[in-house]
C-alpha atoms as a PDB file:
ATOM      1  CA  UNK A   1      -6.543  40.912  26.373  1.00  0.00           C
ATOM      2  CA  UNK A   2      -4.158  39.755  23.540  1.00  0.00           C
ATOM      3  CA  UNK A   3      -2.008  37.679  26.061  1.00  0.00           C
ATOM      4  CA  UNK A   4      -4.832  36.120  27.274  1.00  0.00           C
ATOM      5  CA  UNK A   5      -5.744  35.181  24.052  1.00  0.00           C
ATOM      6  CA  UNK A   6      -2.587  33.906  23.072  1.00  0.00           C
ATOM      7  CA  UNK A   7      -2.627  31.966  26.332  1.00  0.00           C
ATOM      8  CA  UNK A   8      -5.495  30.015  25.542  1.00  0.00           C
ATOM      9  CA  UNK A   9      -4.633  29.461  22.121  1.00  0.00           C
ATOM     10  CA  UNK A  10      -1.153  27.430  23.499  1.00  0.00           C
ATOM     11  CA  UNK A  11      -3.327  25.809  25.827  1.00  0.00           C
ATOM     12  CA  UNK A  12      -5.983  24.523  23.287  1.00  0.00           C
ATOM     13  CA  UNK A  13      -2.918  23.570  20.903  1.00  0.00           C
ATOM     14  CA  UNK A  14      -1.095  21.524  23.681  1.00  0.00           C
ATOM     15  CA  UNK A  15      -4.163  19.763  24.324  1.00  0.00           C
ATOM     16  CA  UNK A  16      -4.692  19.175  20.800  1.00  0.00           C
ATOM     17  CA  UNK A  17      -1.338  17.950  21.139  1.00  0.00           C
ATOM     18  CA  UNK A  18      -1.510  15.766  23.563  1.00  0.00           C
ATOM     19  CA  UNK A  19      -4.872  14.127  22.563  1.00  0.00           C
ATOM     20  CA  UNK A  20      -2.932  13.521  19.145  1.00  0.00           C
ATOM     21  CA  UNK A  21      -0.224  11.368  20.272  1.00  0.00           C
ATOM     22  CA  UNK A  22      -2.526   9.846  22.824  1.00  0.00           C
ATOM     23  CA  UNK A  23      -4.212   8.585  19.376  1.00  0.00           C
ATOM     24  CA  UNK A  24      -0.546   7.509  18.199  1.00  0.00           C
ATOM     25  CA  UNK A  25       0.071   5.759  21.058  1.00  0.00           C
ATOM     26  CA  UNK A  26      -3.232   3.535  21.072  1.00  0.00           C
ATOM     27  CA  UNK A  27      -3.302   2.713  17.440  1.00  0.00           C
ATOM     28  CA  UNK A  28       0.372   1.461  17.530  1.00  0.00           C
ATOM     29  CA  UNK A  29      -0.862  -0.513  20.939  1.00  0.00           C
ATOM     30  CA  UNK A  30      -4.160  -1.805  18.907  1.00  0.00           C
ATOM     31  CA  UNK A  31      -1.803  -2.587  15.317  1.00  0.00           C
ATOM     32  CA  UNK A  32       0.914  -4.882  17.627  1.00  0.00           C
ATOM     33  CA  UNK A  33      -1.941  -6.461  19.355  1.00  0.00           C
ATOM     34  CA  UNK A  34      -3.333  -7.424  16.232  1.00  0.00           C
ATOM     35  CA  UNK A  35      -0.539  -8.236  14.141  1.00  0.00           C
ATOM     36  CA  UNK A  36       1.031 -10.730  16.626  1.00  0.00           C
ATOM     37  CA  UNK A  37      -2.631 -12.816  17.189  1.00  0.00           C
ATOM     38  CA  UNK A  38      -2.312 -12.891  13.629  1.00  0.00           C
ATOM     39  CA  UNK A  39       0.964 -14.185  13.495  1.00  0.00           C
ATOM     40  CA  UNK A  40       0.072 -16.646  16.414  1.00  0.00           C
ATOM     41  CA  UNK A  41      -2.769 -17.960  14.882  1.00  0.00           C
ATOM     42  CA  UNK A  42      -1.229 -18.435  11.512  1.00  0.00           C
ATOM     43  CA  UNK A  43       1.698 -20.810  12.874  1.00  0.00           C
ATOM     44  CA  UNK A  44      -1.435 -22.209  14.782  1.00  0.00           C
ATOM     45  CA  UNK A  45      -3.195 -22.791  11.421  1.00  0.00           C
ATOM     46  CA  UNK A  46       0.332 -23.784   9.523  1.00  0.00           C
ATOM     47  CA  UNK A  47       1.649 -26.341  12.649  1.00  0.00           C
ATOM     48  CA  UNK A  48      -1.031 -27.688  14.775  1.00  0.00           C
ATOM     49  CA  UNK A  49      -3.820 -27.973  12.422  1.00  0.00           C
ATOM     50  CA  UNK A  50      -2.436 -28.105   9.101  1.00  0.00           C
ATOM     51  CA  UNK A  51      -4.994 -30.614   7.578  1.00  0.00           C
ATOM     52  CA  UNK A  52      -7.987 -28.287   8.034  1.00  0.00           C
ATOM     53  CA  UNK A  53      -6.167 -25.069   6.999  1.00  0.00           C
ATOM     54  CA  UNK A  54      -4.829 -24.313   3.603  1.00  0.00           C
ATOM     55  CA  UNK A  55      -0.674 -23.885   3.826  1.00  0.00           C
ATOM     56  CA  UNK A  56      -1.401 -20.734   1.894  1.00  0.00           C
ATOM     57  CA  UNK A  57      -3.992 -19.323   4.258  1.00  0.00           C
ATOM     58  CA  UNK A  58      -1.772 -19.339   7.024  1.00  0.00           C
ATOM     59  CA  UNK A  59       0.611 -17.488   4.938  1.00  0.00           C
ATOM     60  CA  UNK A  60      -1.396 -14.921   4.138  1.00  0.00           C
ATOM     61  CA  UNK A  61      -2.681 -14.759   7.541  1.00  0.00           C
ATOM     62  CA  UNK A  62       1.265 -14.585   8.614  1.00  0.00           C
ATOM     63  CA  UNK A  63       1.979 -11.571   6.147  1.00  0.00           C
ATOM     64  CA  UNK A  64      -1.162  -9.645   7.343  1.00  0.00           C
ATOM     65  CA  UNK A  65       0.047  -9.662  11.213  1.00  0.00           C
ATOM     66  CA  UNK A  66       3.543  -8.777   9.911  1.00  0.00           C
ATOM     67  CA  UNK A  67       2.178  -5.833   7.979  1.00  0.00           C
ATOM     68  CA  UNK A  68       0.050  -5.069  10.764  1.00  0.00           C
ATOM     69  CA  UNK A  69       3.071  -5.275  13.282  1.00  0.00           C
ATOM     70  CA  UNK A  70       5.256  -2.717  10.999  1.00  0.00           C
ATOM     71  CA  UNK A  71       2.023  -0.708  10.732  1.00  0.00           C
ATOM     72  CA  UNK A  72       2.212  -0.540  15.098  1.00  0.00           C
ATOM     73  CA  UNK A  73       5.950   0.047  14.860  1.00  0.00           C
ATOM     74  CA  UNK A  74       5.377   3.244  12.048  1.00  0.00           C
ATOM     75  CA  UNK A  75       2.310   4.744  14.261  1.00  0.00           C
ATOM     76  CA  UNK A  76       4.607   4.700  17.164  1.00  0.00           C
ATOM     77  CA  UNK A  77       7.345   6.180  15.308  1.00  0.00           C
ATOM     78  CA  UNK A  78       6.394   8.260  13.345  1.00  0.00           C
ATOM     79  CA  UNK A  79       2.350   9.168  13.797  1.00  0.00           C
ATOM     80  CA  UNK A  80      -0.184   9.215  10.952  1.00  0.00           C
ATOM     81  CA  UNK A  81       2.067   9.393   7.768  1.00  0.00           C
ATOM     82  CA  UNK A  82       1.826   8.160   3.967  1.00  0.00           C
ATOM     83  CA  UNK A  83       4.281   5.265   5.225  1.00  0.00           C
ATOM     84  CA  UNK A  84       0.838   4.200   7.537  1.00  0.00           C
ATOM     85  CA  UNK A  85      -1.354   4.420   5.218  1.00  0.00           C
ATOM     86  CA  UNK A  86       0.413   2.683   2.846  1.00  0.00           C
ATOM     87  CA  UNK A  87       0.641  -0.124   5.437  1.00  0.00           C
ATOM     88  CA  UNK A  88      -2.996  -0.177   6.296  1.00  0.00           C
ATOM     89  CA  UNK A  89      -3.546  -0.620   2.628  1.00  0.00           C
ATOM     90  CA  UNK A  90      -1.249  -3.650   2.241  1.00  0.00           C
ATOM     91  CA  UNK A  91      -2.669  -4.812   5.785  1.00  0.00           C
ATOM     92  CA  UNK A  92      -6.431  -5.253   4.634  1.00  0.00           C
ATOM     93  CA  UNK A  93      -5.512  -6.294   1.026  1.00  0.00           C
ATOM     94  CA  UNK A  94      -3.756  -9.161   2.416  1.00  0.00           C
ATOM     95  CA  UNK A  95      -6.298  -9.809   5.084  1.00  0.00           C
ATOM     96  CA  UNK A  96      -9.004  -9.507   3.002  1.00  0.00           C
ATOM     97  CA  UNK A  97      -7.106 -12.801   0.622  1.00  0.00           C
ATOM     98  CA  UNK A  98      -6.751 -15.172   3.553  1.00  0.00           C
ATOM     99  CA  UNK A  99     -10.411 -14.630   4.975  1.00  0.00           C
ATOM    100  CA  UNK A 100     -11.855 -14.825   1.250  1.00  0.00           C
ATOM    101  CA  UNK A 101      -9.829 -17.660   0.690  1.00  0.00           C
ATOM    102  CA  UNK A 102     -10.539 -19.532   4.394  1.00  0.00           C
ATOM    103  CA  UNK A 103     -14.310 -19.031   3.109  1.00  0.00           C
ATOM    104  CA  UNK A 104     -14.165 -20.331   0.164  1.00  0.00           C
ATOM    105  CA  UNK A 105     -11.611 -23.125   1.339  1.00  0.00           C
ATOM    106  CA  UNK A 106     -13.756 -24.177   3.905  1.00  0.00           C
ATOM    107  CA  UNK A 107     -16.921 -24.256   2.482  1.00  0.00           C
ATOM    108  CA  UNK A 108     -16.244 -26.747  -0.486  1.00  0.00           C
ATOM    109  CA  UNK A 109     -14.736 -28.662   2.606  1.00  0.00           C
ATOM    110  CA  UNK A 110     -17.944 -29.336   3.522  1.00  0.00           C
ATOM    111  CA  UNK A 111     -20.495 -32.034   2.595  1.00  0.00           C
ATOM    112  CA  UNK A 112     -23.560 -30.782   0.143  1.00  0.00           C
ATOM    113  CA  UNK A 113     -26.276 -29.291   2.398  1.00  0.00           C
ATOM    114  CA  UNK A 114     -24.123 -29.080   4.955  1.00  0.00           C
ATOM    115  CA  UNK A 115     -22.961 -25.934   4.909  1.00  0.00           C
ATOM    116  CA  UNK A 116     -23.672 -23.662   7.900  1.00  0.00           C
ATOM    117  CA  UNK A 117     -25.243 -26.190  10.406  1.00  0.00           C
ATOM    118  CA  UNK A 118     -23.868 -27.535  12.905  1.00  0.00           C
ATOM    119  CA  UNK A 119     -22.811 -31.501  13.283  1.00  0.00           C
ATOM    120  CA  UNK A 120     -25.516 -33.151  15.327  1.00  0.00           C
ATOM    121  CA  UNK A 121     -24.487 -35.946  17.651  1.00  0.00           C
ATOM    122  CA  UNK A 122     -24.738 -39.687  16.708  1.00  0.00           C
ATOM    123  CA  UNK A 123     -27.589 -41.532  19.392  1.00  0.00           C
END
């Protein structure tokens, strides 16, 4: 009875286990995903459209994807640790600037009354 025990104890654990770095493995896939279409879309913002995009924007935007692409490299490394979480914290602090920022930048860009409609089509 105790051996049986003990065998279904291992098997729970390795499935525990494997479920675990199955997590690991998706988050680090998810953070590199996201940190390079940040990264892409920040030397968008900085090189093709630099007129409607704050230079500072897109460098936030830059540093976010970076953070977010050492955040993917750390998961995959290492697995949930303090070195993560620190990352994730410096990932949405930075984020957070550039979209507040965008926001704000864009909406003064606009006429008065303006602001949330869409252009209408000269006739």
């Amino acid at each position: 009875m105790g051996e049986r025990l003990c065998g279904r104890q291992a098997a729970r654990f390795a499935s525990a286990e494997t479920m675990r770095r199955l997590e690991w493995g998706v988050r680090s896939y998810h953070d590199y995903a996201l940190g390079l279409t940040l990264v892409l879309l920040a030397l968008v913002a900085a090189v093709v459209r630099p007129a409607d995009v704050h230079q500072g924007v897109a460098w936030l935007m830059c540093l976010s994807g970076v953070a977010s692409l050492a955040q993917g490299w750390v998961v995959g490394a290492r697995g949930f640790s303090s070195a993560h979480a620190t990352l994730i914290l410096v990932a949405w602090a930075l984020s957070l600037a550039w979209m507040i920022w965008l926001a704000i930048g864009t909406r003064h860009t606009l006429p008065d009354g303006e602001a949330g409609r869409t252009p209408r089509p000269d006739n």
